[in-house]
C-alpha atoms as a PDB file:
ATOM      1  CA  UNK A   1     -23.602  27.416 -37.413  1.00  0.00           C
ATOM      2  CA  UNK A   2     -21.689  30.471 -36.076  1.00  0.00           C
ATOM      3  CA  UNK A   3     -20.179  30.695 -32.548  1.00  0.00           C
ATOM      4  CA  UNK A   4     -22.580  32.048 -29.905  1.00  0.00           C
ATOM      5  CA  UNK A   5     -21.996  34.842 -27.454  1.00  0.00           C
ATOM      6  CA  UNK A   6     -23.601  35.209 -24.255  1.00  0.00           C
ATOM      7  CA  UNK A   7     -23.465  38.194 -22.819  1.00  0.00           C
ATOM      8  CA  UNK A   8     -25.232  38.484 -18.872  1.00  0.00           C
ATOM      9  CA  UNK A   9     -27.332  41.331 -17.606  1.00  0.00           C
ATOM     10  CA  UNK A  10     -26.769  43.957 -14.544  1.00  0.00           C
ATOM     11  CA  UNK A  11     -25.499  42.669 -11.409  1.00  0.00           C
ATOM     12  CA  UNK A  12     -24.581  39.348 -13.151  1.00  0.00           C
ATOM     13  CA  UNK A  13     -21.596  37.633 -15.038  1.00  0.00           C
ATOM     14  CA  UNK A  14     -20.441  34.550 -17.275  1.00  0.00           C
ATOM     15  CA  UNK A  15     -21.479  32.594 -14.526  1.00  0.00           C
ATOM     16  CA  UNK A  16     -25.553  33.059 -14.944  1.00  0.00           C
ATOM     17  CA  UNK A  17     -25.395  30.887 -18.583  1.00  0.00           C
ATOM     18  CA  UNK A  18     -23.818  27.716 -16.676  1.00  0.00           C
ATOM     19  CA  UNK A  19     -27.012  25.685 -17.722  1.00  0.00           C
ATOM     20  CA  UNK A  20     -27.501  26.819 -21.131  1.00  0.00           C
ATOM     21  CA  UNK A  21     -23.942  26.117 -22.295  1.00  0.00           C
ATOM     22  CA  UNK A  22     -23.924  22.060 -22.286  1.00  0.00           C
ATOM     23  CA  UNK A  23     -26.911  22.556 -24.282  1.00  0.00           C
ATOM     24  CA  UNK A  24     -25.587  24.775 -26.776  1.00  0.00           C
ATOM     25  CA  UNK A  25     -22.154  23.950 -29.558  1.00  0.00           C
ATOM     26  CA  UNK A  26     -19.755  26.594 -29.826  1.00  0.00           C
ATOM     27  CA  UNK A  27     -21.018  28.924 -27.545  1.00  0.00           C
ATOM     28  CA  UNK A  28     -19.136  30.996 -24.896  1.00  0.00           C
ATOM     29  CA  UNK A  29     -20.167  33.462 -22.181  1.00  0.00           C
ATOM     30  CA  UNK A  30     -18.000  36.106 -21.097  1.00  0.00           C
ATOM     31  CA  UNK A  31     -17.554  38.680 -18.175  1.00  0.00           C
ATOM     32  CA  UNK A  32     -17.925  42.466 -18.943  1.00  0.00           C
ATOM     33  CA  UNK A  33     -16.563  45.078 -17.774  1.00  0.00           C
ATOM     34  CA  UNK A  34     -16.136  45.083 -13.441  1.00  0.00           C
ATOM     35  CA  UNK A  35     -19.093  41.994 -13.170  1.00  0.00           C
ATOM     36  CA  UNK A  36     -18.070  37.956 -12.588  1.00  0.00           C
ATOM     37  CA  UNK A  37     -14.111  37.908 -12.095  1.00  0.00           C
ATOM     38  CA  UNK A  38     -13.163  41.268 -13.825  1.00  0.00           C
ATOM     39  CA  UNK A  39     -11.793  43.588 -11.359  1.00  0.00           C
ATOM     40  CA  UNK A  40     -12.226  46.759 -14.002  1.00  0.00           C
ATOM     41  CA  UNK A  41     -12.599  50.053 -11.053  1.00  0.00           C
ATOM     42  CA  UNK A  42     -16.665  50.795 -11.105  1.00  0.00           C
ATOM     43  CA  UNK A  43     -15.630  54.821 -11.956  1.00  0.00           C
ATOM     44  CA  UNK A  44     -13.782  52.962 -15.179  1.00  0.00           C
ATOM     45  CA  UNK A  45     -17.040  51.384 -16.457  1.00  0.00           C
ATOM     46  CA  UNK A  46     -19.035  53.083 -19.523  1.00  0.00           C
ATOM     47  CA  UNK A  47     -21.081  51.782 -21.973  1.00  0.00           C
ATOM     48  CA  UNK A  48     -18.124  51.735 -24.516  1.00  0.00           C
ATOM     49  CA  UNK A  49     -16.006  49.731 -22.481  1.00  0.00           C
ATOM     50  CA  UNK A  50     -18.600  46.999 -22.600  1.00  0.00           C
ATOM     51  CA  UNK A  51     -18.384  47.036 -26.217  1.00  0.00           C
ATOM     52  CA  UNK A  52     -14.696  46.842 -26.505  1.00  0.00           C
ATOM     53  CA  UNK A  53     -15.195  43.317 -24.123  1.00  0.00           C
ATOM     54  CA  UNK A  54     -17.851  42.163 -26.414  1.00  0.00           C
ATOM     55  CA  UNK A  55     -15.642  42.977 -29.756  1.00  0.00           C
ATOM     56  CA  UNK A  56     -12.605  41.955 -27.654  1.00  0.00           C
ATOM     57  CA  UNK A  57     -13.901  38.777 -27.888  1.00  0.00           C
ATOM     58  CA  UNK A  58     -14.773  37.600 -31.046  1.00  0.00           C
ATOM     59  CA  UNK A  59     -12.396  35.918 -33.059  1.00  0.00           C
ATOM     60  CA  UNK A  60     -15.240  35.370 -35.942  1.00  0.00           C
ATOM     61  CA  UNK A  61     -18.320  36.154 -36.911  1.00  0.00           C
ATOM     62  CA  UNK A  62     -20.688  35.545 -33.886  1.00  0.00           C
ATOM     63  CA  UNK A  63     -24.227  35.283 -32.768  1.00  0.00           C
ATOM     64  CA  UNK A  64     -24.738  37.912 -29.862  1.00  0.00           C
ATOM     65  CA  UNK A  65     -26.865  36.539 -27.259  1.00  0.00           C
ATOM     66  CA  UNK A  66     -27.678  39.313 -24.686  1.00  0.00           C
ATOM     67  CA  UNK A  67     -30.031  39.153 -21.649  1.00  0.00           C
ATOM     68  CA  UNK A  68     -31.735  41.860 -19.972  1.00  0.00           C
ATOM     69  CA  UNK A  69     -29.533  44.851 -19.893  1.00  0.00           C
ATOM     70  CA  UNK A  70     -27.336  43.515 -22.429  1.00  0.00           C
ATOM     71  CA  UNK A  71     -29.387  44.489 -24.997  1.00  0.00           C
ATOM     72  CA  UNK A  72     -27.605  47.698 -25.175  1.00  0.00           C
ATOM     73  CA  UNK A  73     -23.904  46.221 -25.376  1.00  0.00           C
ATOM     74  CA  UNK A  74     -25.183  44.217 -28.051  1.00  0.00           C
ATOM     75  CA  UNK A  75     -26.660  46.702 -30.071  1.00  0.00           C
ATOM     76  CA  UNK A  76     -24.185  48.784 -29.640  1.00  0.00           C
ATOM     77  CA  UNK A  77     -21.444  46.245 -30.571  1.00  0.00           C
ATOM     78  CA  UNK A  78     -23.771  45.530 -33.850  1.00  0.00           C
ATOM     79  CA  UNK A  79     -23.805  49.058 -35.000  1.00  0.00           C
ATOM     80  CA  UNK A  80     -19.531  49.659 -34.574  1.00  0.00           C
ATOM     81  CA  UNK A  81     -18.582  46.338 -35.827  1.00  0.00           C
ATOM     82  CA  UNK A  82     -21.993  44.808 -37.805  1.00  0.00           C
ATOM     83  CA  UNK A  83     -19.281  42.768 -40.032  1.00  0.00           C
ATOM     84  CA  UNK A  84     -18.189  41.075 -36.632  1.00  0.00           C
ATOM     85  CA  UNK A  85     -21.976  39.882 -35.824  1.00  0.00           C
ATOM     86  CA  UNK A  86     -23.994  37.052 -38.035  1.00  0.00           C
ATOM     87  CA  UNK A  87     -27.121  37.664 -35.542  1.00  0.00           C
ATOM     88  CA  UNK A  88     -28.568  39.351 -32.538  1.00  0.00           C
ATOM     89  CA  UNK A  89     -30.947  37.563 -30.059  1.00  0.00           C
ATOM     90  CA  UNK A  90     -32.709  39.916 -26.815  1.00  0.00           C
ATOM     91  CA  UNK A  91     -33.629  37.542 -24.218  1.00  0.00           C
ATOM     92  CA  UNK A  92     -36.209  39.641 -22.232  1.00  0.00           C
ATOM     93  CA  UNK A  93     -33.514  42.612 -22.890  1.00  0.00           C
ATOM     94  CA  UNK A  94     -33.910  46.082 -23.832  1.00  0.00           C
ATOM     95  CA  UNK A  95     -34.000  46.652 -27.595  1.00  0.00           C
ATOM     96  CA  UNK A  96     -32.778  50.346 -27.595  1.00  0.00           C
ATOM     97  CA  UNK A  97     -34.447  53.127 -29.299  1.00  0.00           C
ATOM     98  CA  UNK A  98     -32.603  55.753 -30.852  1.00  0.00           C
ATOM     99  CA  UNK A  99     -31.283  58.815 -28.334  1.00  0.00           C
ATOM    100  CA  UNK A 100     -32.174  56.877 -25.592  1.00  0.00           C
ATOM    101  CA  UNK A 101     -30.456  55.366 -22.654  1.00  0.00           C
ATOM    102  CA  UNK A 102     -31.554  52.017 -20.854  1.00  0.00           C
ATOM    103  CA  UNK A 103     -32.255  53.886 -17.958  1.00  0.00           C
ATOM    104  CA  UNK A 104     -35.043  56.587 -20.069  1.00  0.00           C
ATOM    105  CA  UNK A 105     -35.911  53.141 -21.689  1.00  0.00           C
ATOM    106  CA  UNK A 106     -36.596  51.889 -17.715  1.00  0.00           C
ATOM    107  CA  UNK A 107     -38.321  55.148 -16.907  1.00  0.00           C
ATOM    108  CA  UNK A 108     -40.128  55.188 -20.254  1.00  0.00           C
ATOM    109  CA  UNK A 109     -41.886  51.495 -19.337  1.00  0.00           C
ATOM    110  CA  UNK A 110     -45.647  50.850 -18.560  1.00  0.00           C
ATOM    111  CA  UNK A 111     -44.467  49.760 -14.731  1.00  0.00           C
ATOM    112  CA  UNK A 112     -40.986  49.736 -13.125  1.00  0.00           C
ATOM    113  CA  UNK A 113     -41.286  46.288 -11.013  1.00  0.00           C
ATOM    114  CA  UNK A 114     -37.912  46.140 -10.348  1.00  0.00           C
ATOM    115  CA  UNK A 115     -37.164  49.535  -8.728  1.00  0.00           C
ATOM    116  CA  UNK A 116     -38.032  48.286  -5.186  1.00  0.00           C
ATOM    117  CA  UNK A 117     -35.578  45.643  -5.734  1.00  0.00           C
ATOM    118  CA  UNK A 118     -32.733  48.197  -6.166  1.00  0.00           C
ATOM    119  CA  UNK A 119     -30.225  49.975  -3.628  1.00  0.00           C
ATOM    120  CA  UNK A 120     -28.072  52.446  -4.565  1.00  0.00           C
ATOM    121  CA  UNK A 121     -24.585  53.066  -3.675  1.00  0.00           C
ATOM    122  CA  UNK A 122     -23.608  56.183  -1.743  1.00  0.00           C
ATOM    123  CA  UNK A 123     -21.701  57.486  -4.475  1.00  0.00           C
ATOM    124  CA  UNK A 124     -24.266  57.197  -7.006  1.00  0.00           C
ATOM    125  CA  UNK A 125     -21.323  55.235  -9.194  1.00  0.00           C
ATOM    126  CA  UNK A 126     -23.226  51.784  -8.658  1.00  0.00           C
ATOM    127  CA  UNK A 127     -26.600  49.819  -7.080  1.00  0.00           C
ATOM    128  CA  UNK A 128     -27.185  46.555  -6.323  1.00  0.00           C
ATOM    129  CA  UNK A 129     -30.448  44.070  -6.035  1.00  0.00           C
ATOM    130  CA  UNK A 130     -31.647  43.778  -2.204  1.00  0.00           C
ATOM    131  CA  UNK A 131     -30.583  40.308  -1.326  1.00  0.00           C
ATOM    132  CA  UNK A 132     -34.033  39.653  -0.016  1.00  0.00           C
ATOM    133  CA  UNK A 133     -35.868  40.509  -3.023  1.00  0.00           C
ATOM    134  CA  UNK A 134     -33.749  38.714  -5.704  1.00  0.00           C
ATOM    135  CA  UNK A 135     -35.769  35.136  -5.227  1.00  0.00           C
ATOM    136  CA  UNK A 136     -39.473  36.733  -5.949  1.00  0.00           C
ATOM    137  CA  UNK A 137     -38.075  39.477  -8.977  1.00  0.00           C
ATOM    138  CA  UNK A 138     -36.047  37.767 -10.348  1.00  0.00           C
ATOM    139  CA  UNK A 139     -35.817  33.812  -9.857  1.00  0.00           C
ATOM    140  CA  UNK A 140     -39.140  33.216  -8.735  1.00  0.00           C
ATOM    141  CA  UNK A 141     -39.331  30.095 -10.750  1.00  0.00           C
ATOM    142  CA  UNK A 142     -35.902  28.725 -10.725  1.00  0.00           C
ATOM    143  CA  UNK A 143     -34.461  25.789  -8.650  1.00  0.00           C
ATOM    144  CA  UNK A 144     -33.221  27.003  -4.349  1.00  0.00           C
ATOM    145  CA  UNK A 145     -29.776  25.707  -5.381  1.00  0.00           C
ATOM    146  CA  UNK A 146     -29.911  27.945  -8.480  1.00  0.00           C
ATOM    147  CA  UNK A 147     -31.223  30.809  -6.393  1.00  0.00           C
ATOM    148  CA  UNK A 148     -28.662  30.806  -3.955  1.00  0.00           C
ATOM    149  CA  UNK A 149     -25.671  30.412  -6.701  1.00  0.00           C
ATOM    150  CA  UNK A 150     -26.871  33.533  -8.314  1.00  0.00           C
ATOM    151  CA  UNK A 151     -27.177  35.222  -4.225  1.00  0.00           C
ATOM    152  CA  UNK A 152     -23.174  34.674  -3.722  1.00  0.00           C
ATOM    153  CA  UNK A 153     -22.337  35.812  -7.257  1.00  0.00           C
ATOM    154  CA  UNK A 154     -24.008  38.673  -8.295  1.00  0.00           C
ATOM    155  CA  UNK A 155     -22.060  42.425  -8.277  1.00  0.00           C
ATOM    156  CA  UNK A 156     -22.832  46.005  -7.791  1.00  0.00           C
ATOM    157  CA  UNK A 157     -24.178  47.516 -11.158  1.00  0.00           C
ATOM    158  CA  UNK A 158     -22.822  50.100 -12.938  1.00  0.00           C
ATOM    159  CA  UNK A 159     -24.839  53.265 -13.331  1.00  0.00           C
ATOM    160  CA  UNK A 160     -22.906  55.292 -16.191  1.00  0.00           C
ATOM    161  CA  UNK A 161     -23.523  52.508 -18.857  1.00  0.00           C
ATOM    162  CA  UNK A 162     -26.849  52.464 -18.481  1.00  0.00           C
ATOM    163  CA  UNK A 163     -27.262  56.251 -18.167  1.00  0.00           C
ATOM    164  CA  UNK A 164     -25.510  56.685 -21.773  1.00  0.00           C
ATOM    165  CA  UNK A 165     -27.479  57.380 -24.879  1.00  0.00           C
ATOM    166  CA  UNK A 166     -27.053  55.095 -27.970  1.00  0.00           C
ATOM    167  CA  UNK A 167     -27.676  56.635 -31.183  1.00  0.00           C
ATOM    168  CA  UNK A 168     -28.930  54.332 -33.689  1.00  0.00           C
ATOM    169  CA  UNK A 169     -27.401  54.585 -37.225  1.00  0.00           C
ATOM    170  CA  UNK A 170     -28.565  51.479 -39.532  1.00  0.00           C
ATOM    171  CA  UNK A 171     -24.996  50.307 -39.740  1.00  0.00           C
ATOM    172  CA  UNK A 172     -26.109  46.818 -38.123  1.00  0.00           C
ATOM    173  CA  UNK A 173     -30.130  47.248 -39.213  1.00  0.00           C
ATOM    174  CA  UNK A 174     -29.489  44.280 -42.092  1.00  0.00           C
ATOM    175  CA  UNK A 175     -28.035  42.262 -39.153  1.00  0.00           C
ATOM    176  CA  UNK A 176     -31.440  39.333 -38.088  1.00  0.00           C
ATOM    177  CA  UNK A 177     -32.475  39.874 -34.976  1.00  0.00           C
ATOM    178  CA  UNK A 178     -34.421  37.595 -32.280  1.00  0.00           C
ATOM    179  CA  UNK A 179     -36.212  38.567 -29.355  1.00  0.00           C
ATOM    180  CA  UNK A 180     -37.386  36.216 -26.672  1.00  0.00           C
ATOM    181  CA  UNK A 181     -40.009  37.350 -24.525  1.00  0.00           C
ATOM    182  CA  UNK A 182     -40.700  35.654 -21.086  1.00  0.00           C
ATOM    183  CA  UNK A 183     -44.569  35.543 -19.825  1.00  0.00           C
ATOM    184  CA  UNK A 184     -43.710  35.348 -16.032  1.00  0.00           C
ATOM    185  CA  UNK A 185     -41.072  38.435 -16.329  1.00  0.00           C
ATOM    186  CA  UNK A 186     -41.063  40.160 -12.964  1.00  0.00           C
ATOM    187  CA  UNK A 187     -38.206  42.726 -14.088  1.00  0.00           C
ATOM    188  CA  UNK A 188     -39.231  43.718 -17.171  1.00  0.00           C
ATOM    189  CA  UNK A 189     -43.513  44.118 -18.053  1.00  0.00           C
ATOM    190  CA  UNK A 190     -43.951  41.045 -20.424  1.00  0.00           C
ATOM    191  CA  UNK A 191     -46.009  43.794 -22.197  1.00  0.00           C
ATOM    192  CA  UNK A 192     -42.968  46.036 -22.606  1.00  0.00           C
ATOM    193  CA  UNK A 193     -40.813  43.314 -24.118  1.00  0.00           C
ATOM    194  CA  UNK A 194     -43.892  42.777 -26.505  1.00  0.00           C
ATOM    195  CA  UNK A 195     -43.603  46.225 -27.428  1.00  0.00           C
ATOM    196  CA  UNK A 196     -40.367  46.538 -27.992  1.00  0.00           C
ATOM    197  CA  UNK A 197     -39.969  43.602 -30.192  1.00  0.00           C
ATOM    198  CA  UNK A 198     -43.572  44.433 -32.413  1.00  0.00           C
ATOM    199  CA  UNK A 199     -43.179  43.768 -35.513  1.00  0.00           C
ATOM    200  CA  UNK A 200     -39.827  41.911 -35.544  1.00  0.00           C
ATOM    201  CA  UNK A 201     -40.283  38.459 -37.868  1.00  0.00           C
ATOM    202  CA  UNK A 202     -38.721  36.385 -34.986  1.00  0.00           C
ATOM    203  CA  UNK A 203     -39.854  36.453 -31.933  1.00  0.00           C
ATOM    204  CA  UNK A 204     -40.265  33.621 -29.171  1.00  0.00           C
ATOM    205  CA  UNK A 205     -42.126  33.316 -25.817  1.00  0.00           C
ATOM    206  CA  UNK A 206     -40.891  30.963 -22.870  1.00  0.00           C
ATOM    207  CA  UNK A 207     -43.196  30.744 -19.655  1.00  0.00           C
ATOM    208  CA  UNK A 208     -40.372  31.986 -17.686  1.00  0.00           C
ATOM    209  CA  UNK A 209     -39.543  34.503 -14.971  1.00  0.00           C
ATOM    210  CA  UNK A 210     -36.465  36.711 -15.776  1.00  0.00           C
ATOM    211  CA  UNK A 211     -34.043  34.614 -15.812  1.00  0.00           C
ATOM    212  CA  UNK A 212     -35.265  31.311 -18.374  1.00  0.00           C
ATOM    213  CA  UNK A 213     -30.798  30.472 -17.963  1.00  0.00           C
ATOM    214  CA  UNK A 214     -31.573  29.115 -14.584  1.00  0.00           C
ATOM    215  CA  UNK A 215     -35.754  27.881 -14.785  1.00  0.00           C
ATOM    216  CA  UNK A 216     -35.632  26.352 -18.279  1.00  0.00           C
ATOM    217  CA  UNK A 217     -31.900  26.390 -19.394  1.00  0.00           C
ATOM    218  CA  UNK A 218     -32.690  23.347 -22.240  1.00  0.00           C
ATOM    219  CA  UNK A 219     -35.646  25.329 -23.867  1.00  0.00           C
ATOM    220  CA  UNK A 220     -33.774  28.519 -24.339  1.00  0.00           C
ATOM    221  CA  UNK A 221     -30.905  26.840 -25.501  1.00  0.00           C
ATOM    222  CA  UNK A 222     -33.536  25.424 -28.294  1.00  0.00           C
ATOM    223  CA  UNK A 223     -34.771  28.659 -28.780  1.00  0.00           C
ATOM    224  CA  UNK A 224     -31.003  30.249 -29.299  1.00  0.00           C
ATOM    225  CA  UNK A 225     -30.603  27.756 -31.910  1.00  0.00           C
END
């Protein structure tokens, strides 16, 4: 089988896919762009820059793994590189439609759940999930310890990346892609991840909240592989 990369969603890092990686061979997770342990400046970040990470690191052809907000990264990667990428998996991510960026993707959605949960910065450069909200929208069904990992690691968000455009242009359409919806999603409407994936030939459901890493790390390991 080919390596797997993991690649987090907003406000997260490498760290999220600690209990999915025993369960997985040859799998890695990495940091983008000014989230986990990179220091990159937040004015610095762009949706390009994620890429480069993402291409940065593979060494040979890879499985791309993205959750959430790394569906864009991950499409974008396919389409500049598709040679680089043997597969593409969306775990309750955005699948991006042409000319559009996540955040008219966000806008564009039957319900925005998540929007109370957010705080921007001053600057308008970055925003953050309220502390007190994270448990109920987004780890509602995960283990306390788990919950309170994720409270001391997660990082301001970006804006420009996910205010950027991504023009589809069939380079990486021949490249198989996965999408794994979760039924409990309070981040994402399930019924927005059903309608983003309709009509793709593979596509999963776990009975999870937004974050199946933490509440079922052993079944979406299965379903990876």
């Amino acid at each position: 089988m080919p390596p797997i990369l993991l690649i987090h969603g907003s406000c997260h890092g490498a760290w999220c896919w600690r209990d999915v990686l025993p369960f997985l061979n040859n799998a890695a997770a990495i940091d983008l762009p000014g989230h986990g342990a990179d220091r990159t400046p937040m004015e610095a970040i762009t949706l390009d820059l994620y890429v480069e990470a993402i291409l940065d690191a593979i060494t040979t052809p890879t499985h791309l793994v993205g959750h959430s907000m790394a569906g864009y990264p991950i499409t974008a990667a396919a389409e500049r590189a598709p040679e680089k990428i043997t597969a593409l998996t969306y775990v309750c991510a955005y699948a991006p439609r042409s000319g559009l960026s996540l955040a008219d993707m966000r806008r564009a959605g039957p319900r925005q759940p998540l929007l109370e949960a957010i705080e921007t910065s001053a600057d308008r450069q970055s925003f953050r999930f309220r502390p007190e909200m994270i448990a109920d929208k987004l780890y509602h069904d995960c283990p306390p310890e788990a919950v309170a990992y994720a409270g001391r690691h997660l990082t301001p968000q970006a804006i420009k990346p996910q205010a950027t455009p991504l023009t589809l242009t069939g380079r990486g359409a021949h490249i198989p892609k996965r999408y794994i919806q979760c039924s409990q999603d309070r981040a994402i409407p399930p019924e927005y991840q059903a309608s983003m994936s309709a009509g793709w030939p593979d596509m999963r459901v776990l009975n999870s909240s937004h974050s199946p890493f933490f509440s079922m790390p052993q079944k979406l390991a299965e379903a990876l592989q």
